[in-house]
Protein backbone atom coordinates (compact mmCIF):
# COMPACT_ATOMS: atom_id res chain seq x y z
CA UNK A 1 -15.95 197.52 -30.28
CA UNK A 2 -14.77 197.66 -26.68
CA UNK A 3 -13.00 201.07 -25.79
CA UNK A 4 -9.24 200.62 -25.46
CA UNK A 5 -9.65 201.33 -21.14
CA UNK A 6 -12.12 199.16 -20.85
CA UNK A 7 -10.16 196.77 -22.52
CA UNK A 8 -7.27 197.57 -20.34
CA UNK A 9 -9.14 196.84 -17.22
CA UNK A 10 -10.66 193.94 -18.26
CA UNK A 11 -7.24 192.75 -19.13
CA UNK A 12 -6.11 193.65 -15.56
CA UNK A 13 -9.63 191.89 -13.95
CA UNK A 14 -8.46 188.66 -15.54
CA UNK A 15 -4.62 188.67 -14.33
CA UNK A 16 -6.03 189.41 -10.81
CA UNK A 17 -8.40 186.06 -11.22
CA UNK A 18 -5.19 184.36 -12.12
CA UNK A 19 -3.29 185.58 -8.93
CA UNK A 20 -6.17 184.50 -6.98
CA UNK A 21 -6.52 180.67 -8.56
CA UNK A 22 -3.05 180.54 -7.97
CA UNK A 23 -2.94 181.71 -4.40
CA UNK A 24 -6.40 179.60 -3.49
CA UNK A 25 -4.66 176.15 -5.01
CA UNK A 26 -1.87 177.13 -3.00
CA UNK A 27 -3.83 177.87 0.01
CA UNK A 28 -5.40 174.52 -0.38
CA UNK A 29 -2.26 172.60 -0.76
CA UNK A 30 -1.26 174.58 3.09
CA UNK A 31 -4.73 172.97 4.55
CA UNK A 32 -4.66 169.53 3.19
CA UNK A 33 -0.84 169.05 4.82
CA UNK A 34 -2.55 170.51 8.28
CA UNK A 35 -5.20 167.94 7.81
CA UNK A 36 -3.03 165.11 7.01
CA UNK A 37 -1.12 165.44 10.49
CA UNK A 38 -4.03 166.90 12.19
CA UNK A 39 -4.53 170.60 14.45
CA UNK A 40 -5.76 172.29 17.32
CA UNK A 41 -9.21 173.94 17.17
CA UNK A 42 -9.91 176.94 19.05
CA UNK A 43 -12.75 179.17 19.62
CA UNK A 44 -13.06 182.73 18.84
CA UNK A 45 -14.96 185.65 20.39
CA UNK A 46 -17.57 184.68 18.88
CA UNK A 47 -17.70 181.20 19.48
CA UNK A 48 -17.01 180.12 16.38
CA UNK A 49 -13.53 177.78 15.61
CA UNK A 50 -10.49 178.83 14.09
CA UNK A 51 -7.54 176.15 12.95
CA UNK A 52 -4.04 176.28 12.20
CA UNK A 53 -5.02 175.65 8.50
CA UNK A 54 -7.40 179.28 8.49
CA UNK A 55 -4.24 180.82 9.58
CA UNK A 56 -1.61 179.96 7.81
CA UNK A 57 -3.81 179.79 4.48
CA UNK A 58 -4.93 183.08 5.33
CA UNK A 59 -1.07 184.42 5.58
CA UNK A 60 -0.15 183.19 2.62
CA UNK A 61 -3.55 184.46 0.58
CA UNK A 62 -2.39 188.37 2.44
CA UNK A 63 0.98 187.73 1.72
CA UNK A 64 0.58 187.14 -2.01
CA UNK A 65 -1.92 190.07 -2.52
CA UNK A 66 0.09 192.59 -0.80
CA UNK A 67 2.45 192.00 -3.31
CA UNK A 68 0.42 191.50 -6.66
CA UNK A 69 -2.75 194.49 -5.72
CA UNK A 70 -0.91 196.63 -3.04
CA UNK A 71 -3.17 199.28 -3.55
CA UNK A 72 -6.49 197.47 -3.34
CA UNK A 73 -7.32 196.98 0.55
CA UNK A 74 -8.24 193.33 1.88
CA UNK A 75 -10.65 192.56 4.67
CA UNK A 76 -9.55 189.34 5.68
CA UNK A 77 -11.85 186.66 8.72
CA UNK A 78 -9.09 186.27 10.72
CA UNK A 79 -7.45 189.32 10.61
CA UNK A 80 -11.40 190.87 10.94
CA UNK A 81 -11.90 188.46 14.08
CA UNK A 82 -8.84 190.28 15.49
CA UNK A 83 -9.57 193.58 15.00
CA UNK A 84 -6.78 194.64 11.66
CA UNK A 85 -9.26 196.17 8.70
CA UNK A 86 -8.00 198.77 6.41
CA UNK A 87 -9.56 202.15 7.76
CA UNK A 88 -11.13 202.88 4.58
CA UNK A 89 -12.09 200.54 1.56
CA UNK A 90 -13.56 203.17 -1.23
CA UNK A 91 -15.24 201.10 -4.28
CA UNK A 92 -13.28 198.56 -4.65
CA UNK A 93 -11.64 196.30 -2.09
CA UNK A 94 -10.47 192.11 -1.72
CA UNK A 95 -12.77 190.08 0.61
CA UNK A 96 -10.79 186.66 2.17
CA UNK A 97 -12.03 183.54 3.61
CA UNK A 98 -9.12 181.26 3.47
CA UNK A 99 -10.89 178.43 5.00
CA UNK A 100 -15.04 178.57 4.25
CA UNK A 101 -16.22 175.33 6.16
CA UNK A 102 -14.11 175.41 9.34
CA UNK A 103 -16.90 172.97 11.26
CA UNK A 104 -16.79 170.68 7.53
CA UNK A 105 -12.72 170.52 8.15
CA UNK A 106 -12.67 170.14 11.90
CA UNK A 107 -15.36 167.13 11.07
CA UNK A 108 -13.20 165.64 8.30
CA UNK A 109 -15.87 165.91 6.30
CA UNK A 110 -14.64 167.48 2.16
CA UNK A 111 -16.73 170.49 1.99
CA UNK A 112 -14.79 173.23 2.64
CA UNK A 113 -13.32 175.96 0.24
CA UNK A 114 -11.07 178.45 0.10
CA UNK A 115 -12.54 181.96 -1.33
CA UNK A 116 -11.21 184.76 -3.00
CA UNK A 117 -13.65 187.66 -4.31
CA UNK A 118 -13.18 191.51 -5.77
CA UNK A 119 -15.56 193.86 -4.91
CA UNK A 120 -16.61 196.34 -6.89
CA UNK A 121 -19.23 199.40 -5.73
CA UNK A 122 -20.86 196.68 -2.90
CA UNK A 123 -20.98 194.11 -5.75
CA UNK A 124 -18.71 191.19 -6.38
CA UNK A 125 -17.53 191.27 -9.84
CA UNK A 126 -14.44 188.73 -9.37
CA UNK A 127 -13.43 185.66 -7.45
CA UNK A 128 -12.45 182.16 -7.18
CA UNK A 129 -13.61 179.31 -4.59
CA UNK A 130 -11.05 176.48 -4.89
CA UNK A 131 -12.27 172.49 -2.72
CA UNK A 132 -8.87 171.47 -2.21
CA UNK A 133 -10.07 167.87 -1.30
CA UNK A 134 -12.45 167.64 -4.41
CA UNK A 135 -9.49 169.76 -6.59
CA UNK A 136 -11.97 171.60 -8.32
CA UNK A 137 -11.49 175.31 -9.06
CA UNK A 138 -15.04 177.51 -9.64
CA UNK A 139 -13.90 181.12 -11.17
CA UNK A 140 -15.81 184.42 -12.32
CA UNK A 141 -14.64 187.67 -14.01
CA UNK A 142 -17.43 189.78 -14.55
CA UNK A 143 -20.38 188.32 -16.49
CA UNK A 144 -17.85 184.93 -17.67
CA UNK A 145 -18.21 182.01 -14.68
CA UNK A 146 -16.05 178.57 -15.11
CA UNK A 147 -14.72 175.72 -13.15
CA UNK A 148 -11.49 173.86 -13.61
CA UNK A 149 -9.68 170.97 -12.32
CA UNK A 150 -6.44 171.75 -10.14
CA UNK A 151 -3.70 170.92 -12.45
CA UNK A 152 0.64 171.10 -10.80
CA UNK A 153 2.45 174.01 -10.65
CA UNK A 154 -0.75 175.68 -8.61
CA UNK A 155 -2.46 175.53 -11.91
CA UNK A 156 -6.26 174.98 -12.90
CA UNK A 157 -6.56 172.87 -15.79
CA UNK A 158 -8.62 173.47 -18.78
CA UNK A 159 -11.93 175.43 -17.85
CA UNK A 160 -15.23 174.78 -18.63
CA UNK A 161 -18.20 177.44 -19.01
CA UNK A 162 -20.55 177.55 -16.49
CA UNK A 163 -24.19 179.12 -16.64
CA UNK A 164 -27.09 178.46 -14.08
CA UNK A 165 -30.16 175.91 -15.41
CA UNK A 166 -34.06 177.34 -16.45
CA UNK A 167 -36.13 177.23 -13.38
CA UNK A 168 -36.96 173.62 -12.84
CA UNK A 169 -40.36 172.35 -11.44
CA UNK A 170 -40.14 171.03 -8.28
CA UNK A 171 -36.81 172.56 -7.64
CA UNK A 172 -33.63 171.34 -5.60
CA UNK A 173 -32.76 173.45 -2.97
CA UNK A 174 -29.67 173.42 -1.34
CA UNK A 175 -28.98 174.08 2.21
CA UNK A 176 -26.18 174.04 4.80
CA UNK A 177 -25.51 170.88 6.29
CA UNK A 178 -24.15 173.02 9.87
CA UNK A 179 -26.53 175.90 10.00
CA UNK A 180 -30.06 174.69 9.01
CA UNK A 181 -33.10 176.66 10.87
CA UNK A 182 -36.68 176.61 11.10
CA UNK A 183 -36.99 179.17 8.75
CA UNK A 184 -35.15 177.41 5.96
CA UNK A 185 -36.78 174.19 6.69
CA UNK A 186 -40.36 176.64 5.87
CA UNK A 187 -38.75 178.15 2.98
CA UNK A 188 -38.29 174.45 1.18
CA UNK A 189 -41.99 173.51 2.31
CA UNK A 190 -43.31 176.34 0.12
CA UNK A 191 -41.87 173.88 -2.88
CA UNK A 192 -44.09 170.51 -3.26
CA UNK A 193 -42.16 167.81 -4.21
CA UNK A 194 -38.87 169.32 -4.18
CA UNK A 195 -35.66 167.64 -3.59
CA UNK A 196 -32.92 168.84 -1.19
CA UNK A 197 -29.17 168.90 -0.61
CA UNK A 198 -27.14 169.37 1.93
CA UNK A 199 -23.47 170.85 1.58
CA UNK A 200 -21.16 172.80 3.04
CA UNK A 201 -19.31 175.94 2.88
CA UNK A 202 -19.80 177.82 -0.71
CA UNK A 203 -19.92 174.90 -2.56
CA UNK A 204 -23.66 175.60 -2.40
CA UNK A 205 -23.57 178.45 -4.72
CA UNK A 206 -21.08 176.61 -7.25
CA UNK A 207 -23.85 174.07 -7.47
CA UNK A 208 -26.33 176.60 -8.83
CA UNK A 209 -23.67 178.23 -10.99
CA UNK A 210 -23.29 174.81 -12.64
CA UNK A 211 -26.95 174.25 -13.21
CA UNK A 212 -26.97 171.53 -10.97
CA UNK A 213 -29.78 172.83 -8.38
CA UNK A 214 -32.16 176.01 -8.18
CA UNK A 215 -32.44 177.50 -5.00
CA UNK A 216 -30.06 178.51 -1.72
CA UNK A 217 -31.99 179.69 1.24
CA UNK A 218 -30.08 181.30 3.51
CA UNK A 219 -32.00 181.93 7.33
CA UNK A 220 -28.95 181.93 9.24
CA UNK A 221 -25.52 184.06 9.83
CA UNK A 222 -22.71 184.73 7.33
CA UNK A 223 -20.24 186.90 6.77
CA UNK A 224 -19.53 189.13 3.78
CA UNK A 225 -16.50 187.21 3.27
CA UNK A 226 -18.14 183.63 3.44
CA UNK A 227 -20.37 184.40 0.43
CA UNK A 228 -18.74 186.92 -1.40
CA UNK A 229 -16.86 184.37 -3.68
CA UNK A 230 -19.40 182.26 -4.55
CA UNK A 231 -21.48 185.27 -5.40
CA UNK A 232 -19.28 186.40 -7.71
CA UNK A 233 -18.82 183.24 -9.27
CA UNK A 234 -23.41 182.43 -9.21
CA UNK A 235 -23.77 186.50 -10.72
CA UNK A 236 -21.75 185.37 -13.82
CA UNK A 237 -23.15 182.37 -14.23
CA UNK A 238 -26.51 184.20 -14.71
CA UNK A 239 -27.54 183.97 -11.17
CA UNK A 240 -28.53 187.03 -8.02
CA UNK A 241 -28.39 186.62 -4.37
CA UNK A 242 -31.21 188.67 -3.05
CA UNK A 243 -32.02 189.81 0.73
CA UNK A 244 -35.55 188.71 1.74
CA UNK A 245 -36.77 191.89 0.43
CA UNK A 246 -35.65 191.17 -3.32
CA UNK A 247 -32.95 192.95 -2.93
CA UNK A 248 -29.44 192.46 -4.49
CA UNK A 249 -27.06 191.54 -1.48
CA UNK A 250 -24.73 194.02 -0.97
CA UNK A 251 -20.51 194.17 0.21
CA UNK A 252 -18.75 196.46 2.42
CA UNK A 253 -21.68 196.86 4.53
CA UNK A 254 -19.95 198.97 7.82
CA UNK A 255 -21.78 200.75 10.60
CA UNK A 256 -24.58 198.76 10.60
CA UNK A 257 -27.25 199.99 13.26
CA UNK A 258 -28.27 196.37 13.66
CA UNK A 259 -25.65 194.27 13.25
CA UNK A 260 -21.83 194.34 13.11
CA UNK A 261 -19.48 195.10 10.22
CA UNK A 262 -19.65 193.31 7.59
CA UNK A 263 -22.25 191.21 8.56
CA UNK A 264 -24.87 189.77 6.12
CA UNK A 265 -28.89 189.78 6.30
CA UNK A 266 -30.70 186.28 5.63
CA UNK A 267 -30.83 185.93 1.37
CA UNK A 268 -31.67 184.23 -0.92
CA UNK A 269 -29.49 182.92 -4.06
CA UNK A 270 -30.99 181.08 -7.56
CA UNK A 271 -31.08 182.24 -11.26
CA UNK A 272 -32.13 185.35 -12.58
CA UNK A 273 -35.43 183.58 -13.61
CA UNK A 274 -35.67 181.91 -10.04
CA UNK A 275 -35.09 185.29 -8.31
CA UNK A 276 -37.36 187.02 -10.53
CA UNK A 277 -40.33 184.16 -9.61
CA UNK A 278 -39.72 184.45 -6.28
CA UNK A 279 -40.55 187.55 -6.28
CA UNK A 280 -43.71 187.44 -8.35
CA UNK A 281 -44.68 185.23 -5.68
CA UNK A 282 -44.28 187.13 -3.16
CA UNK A 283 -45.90 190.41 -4.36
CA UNK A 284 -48.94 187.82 -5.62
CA UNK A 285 -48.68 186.77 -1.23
CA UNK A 286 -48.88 190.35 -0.34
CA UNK A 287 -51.81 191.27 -2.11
């Protein structure tokens, strides 16, 4: 039997989940009226483009946590891009991407997300990634994962259990359809016969969550708060993203002496059993 605070906090976990499916649907409600009339795209610091619909999606998402977790901090992209983080985030903290897929939206193209994710001692432990064009919800709260159709009211529908597949031989890989690299096109190489996808934004975790491919190579840049989500949501499905050292990925990552804040390393993300062959492999390389 579950002690009575443990019960309590998993009691609070799961009303948080619920404030962020119903923030993300509404979120996604914001973008699909800025892409119905169309928007202005401009380009960051850092050269990548921001929209109308990351903004206002984003105020909203800030708006709503401020008032249901005021005490839990939120590092936000856009606010991050200009320069507002909370000073301190301690163990636990809210990582925002209110538009994951900017280049997928600005193309008109239906894979983009919006994604929510807790944090918990570096490791994401909550979160929701809502496709407002497919209306699909994918959820997690701590080792449960589940997807659900967008229902009124900012309300997913009936969910269904997800769990990632047994390691499949060849495997599918999937890969980013804006951000593929040498590297990743060596990783899938390694894999005779193997069949690929290409999608967008962090759709590609949901898609091992759901058992429906094995591997996600990732030899390019991200952000803590583009993955985050979809983390959460592939760890409770049964799944591990791993840095190329077999690693588990890590959040909060500030001060970095080779990169900047909150900045990711290249990773890899399958099921426990794919992560775990992986790195059989690789030790059986290095001898």
């Amino acid at each position: 039997m579950k002690d009575a605070s443990v019960i309590s906090m998993d009691d609070g976990l799961k009303k948080l989940v619920a404030e962020f499916s119903r923030l993300a649907l509404r979120a996604g409600e914001i973008i699909l009226d800025i892409r119905a009339r169309g928007t202005k795209v401009v380009e960051k610091a850092d050269h990548s483009p921001v929209t109308e619909a990351d903004r206002k999606a984003e105020a909203l998402i800030l708006s709503g946590l401020a008032t249901a977790c005021p005490d839990i901090p939120v590092v936000a992209e856009e606010a991050a891009s200009a320069g507002c983080l909370p000073q301190t985030l301690g163990e636990r903290f809210i990582l925002v991407d209110p538009l994951d897929g900017t280049r997928e939206f600005i193309a008109g193209r239906p894979d983009f997300t919006v994604n929510i994710a807790l944090i918990e001692k570096g490791a994401p432990v909550a979160g929701v990634v809502y496709a407002p064009i497919r209306g699909t919800l994918w959820a997690a709260c701590r080792d449960h994962a589940w997807m659900a159709d967008a229902e009124g009211d900012h309300r997913p529908g009936p969910p269904r259990d997800l769990g990632c597949r047994g390691w499949q031989t060849p495997p599918c890989i999937v890969a980013s359809k804006s951000h593929r690299t040498p590297e990743t096109e060596a990783f899938i190489a390694r894999f005779e016969g193997a069949t690929t996808s290409a999608i967008g934004s962090s759709l590609k975790f949901c898609l091992l969550a759901s058992g429906e491919a094995d591997l996600y190579p990732r030899y390019g840049r991200t952000m803590e708060w583009d993955t985050a989500a979809g983390d959460a949501v592939l760890r409770a499905a049964g799944g591990l993203t791993v840095t190329l050292d077999g690693k588990p990925l890590t959040y909060g990552k500030r001060e970095q002496p080779d990169d900047v804040d909150f900045a990711n390393p290249f990773f890899i993300a399958a099921s426990r059993d794919g992560v775990a062959r992986l790195i059989k492999d690789q030790e059986s390389a290095g001898r």
